[in-house]
N, C-alpha and C. Protein backbone atom coordinates (compact mmCIF):
# COMPACT_ATOMS: atom_id res chain seq x y z
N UNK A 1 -6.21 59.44 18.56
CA UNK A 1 -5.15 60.35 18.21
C UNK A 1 -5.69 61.55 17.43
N UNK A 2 -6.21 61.43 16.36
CA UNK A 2 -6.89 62.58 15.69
C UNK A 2 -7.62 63.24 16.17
N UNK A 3 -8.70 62.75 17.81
CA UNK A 3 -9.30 63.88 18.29
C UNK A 3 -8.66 64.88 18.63
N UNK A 4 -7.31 64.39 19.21
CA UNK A 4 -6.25 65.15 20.32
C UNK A 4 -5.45 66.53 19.47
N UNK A 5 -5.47 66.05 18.29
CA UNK A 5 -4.93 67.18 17.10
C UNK A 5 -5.73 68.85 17.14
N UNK A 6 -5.32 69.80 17.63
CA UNK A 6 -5.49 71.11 17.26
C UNK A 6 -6.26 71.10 16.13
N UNK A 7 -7.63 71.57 16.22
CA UNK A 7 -7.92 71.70 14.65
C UNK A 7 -7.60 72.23 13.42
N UNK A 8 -6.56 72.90 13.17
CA UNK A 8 -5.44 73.28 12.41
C UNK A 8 -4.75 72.31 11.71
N UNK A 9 -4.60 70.91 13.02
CA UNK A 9 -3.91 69.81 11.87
C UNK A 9 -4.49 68.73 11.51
N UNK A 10 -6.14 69.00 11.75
CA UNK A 10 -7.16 67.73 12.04
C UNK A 10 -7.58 67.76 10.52
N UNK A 11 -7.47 68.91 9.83
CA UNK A 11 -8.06 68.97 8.79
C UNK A 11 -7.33 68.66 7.59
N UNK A 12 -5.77 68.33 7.91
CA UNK A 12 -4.78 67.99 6.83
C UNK A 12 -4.58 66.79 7.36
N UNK A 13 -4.39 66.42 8.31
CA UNK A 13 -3.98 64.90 9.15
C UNK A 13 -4.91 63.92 8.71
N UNK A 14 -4.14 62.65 7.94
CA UNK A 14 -4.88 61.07 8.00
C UNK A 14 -3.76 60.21 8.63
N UNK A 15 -4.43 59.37 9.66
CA UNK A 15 -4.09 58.55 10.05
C UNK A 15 -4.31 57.16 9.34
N UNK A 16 -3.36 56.37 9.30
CA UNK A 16 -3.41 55.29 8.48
C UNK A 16 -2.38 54.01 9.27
N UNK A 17 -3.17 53.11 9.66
CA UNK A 17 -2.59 51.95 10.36
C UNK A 17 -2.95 51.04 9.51
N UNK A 18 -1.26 50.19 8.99
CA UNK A 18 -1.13 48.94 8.57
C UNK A 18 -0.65 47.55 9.02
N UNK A 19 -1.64 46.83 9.06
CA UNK A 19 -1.70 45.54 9.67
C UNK A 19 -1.26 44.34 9.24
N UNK A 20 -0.54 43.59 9.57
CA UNK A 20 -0.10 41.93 9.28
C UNK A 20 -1.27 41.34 8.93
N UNK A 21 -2.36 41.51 9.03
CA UNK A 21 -3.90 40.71 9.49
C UNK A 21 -4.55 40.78 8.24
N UNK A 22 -5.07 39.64 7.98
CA UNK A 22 -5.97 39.67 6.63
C UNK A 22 -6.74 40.62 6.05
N UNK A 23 -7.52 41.21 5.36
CA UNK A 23 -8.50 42.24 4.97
C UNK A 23 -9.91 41.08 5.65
N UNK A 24 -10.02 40.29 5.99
CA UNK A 24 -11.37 39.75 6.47
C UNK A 24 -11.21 40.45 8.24
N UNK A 25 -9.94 39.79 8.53
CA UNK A 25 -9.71 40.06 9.86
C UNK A 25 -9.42 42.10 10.29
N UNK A 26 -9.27 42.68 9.39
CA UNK A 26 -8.86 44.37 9.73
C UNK A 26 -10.42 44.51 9.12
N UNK A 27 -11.03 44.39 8.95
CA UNK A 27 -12.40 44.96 8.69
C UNK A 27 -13.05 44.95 9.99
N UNK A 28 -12.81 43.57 10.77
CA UNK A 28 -13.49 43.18 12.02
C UNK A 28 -13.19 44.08 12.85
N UNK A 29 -12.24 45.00 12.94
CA UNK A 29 -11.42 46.03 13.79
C UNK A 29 -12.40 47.25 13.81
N UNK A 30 -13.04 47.78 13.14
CA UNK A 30 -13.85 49.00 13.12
C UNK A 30 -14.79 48.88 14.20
N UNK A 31 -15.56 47.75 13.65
CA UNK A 31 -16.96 48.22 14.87
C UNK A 31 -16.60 47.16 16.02
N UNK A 32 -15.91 46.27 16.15
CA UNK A 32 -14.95 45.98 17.69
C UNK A 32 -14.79 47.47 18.16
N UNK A 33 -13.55 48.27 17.63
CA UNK A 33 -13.35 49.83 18.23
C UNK A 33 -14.79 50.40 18.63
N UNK A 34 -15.31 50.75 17.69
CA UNK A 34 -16.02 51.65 18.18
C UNK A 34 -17.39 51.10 19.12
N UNK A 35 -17.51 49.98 18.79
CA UNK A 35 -18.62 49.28 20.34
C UNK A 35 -17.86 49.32 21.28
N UNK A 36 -16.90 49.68 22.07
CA UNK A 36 -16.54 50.03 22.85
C UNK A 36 -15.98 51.54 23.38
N UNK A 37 -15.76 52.58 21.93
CA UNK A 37 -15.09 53.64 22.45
C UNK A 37 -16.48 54.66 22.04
N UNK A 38 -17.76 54.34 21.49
CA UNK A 38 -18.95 54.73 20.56
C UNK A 38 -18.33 56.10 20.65
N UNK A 39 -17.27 56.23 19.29
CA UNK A 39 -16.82 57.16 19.01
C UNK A 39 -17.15 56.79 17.25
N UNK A 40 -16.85 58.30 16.31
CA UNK A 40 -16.02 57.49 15.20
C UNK A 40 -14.64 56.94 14.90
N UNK A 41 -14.42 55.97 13.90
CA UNK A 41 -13.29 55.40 13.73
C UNK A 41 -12.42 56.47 12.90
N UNK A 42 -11.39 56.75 13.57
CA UNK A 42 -10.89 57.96 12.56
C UNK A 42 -9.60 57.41 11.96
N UNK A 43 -9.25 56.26 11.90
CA UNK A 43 -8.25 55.55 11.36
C UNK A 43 -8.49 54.73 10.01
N UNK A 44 -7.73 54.69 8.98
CA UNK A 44 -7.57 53.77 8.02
C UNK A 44 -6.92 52.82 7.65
N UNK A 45 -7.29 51.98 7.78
CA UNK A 45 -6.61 50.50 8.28
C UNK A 45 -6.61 49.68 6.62
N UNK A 46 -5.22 49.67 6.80
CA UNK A 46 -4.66 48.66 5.50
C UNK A 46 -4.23 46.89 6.01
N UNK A 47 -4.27 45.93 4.92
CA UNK A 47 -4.21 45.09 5.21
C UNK A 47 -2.82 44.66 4.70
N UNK A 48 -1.21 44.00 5.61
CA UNK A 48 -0.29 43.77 4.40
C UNK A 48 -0.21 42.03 4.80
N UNK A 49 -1.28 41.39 4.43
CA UNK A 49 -1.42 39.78 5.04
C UNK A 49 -0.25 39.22 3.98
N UNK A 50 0.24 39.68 2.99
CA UNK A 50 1.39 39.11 2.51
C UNK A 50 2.33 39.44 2.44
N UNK A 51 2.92 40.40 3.66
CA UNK A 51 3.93 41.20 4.41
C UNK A 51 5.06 41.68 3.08
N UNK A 52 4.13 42.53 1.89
CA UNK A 52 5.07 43.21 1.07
C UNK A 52 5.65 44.32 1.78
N UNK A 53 4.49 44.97 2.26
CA UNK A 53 4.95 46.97 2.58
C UNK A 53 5.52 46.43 3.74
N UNK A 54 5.65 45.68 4.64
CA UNK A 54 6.54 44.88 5.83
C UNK A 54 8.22 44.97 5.31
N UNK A 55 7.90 43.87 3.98
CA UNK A 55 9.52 43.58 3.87
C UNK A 55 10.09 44.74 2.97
N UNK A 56 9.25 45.87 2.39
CA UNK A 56 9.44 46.72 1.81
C UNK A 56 10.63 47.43 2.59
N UNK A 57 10.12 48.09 3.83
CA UNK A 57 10.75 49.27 4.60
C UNK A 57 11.39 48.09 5.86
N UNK A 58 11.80 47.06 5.16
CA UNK A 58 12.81 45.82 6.14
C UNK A 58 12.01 46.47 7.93
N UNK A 59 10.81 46.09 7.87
CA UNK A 59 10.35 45.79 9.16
C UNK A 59 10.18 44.43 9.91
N UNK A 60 10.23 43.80 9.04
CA UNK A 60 9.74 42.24 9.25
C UNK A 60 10.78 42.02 11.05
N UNK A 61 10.19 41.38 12.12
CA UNK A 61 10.40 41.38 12.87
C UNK A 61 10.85 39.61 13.42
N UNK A 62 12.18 39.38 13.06
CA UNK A 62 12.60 37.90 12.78
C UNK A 62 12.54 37.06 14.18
N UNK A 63 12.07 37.91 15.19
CA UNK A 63 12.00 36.79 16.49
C UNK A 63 10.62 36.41 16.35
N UNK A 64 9.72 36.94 15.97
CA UNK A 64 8.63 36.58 16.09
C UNK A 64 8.54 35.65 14.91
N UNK A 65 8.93 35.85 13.74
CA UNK A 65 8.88 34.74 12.87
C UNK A 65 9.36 33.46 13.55
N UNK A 66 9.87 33.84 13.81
CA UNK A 66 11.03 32.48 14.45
C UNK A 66 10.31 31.61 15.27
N UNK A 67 9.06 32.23 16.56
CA UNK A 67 7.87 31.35 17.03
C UNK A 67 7.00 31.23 15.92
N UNK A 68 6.98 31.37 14.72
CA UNK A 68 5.95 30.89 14.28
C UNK A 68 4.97 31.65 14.33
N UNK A 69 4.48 32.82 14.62
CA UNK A 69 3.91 34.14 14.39
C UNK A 69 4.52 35.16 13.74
N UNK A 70 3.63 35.81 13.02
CA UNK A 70 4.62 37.11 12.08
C UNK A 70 4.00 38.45 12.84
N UNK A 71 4.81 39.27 13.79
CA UNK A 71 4.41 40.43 14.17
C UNK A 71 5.75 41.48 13.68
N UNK A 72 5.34 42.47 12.55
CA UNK A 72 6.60 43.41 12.34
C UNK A 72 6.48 44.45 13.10
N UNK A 73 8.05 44.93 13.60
CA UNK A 73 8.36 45.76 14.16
C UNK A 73 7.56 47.34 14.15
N UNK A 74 6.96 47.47 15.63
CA UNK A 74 6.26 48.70 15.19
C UNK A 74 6.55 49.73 14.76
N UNK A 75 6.46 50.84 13.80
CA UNK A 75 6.95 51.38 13.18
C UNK A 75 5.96 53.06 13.49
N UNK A 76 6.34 54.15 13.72
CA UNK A 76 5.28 55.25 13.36
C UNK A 76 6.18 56.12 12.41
N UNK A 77 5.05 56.44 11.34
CA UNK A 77 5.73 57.58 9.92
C UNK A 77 5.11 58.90 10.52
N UNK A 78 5.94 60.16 10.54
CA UNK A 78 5.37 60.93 10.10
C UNK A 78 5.63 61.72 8.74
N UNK A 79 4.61 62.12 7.90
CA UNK A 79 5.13 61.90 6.35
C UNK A 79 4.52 62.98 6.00
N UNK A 80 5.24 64.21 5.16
CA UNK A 80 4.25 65.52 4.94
C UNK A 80 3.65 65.33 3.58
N UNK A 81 2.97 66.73 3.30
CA UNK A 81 2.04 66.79 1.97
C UNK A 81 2.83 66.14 0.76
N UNK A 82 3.99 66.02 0.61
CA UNK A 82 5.07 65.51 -0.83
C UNK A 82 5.17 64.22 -0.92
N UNK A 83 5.41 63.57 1.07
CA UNK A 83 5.50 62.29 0.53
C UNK A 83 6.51 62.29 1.08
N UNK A 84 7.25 63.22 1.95
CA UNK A 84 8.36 62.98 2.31
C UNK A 84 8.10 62.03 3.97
N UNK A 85 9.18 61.57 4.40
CA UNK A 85 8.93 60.98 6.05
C UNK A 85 9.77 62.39 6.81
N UNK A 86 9.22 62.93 7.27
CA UNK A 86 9.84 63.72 8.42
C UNK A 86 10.29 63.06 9.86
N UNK A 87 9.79 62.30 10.10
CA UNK A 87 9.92 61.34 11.47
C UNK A 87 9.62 59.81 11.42
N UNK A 88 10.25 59.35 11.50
CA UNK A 88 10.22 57.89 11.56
C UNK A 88 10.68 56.79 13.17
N UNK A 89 10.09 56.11 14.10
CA UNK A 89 10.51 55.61 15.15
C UNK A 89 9.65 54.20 14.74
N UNK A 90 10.97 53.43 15.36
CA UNK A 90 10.75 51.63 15.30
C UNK A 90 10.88 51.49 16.53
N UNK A 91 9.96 50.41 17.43
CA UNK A 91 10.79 49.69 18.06
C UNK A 91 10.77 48.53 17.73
N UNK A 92 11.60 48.07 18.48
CA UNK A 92 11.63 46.25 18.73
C UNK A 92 11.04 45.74 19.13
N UNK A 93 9.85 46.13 20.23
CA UNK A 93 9.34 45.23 21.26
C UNK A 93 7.58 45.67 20.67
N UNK A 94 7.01 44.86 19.96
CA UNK A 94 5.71 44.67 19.62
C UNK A 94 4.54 45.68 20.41
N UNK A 95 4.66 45.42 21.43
CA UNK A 95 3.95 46.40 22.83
C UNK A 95 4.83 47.80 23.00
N UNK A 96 5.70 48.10 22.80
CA UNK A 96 5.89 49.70 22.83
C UNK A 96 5.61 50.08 21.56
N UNK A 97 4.95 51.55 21.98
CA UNK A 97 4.87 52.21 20.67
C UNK A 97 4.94 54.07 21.69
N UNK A 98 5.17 55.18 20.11
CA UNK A 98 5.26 56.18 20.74
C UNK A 98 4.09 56.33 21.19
N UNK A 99 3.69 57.80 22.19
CA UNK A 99 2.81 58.25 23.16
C UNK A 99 2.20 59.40 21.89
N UNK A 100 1.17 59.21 21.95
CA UNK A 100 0.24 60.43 21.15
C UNK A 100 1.02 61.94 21.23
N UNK A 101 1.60 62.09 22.22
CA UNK A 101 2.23 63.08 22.44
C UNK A 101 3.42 63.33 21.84
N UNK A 102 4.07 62.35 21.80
CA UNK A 102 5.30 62.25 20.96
C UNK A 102 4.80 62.54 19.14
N UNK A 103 4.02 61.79 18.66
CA UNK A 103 4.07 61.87 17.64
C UNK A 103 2.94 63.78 16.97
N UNK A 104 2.15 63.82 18.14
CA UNK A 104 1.71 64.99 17.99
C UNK A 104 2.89 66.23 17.96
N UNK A 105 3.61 66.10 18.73
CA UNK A 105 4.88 66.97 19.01
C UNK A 105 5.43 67.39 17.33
N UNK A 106 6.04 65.96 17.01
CA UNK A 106 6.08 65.79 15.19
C UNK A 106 5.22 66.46 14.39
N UNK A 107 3.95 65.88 14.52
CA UNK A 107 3.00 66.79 13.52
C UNK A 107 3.38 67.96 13.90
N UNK A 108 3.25 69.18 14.77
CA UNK A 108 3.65 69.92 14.59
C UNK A 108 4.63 70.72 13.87
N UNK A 109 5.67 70.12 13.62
CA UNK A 109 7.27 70.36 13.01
C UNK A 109 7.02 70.28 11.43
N UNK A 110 5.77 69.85 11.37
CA UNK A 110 5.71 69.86 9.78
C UNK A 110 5.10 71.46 9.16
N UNK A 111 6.44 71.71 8.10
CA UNK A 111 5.95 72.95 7.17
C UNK A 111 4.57 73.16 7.07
């Protein structure tokens, strides 16, 4: 996603993905990625293995609890320099998420 950014917004833009998954297990995620994309990792990956920032912003995703796996609802922020969320999209279904395009569209719209 961050390659795809205009360099105009590459230089204010962090991407930051937070995970259900332990800090042993989201560490393992870097060089998995990049032995396969031998790019750099331009993402920052948080760990919420005790699903606070989950039940914080009521993402917690209760069907999946319900098998006995915890996957929360995917969520994308877009959030400007203050801290504010300018754009926010959930879905329900674990496997959809927006299209780089969509959320690039957003970055744009920001002051």
């Amino acid at each position: 996603m961050h390659r795809l950014l205009p360099p105009a917004l590459q230089a204010g833009t962090k991407i930051i993905a937070v995970s259900p998954d332990p800090l042993s297990r989201v560490r393992m995620m870097v060089p998995k990625v990049t032995s396969v994309t031998h790019k750099e990792f331009m993402v920052e990956l948080l760990s919420d293995a005790d699903h606070a920032v989950t039940d914080r912003y009521g993402l917690r995703n209760p069907e999946s609890v319900a098998r006995g796996w915890y996957v929360p609802h995917p969520t994308t922020y877009v959030i400007d320099k203050k801290g504010i969320v300018r754009w926010k999209e959930t879905e329900k279904d674990y496997r959809v998420r927006p299209t780089n395009t969509r959320i690039l569209k957003e970055l744009q719209k920001l002051p």
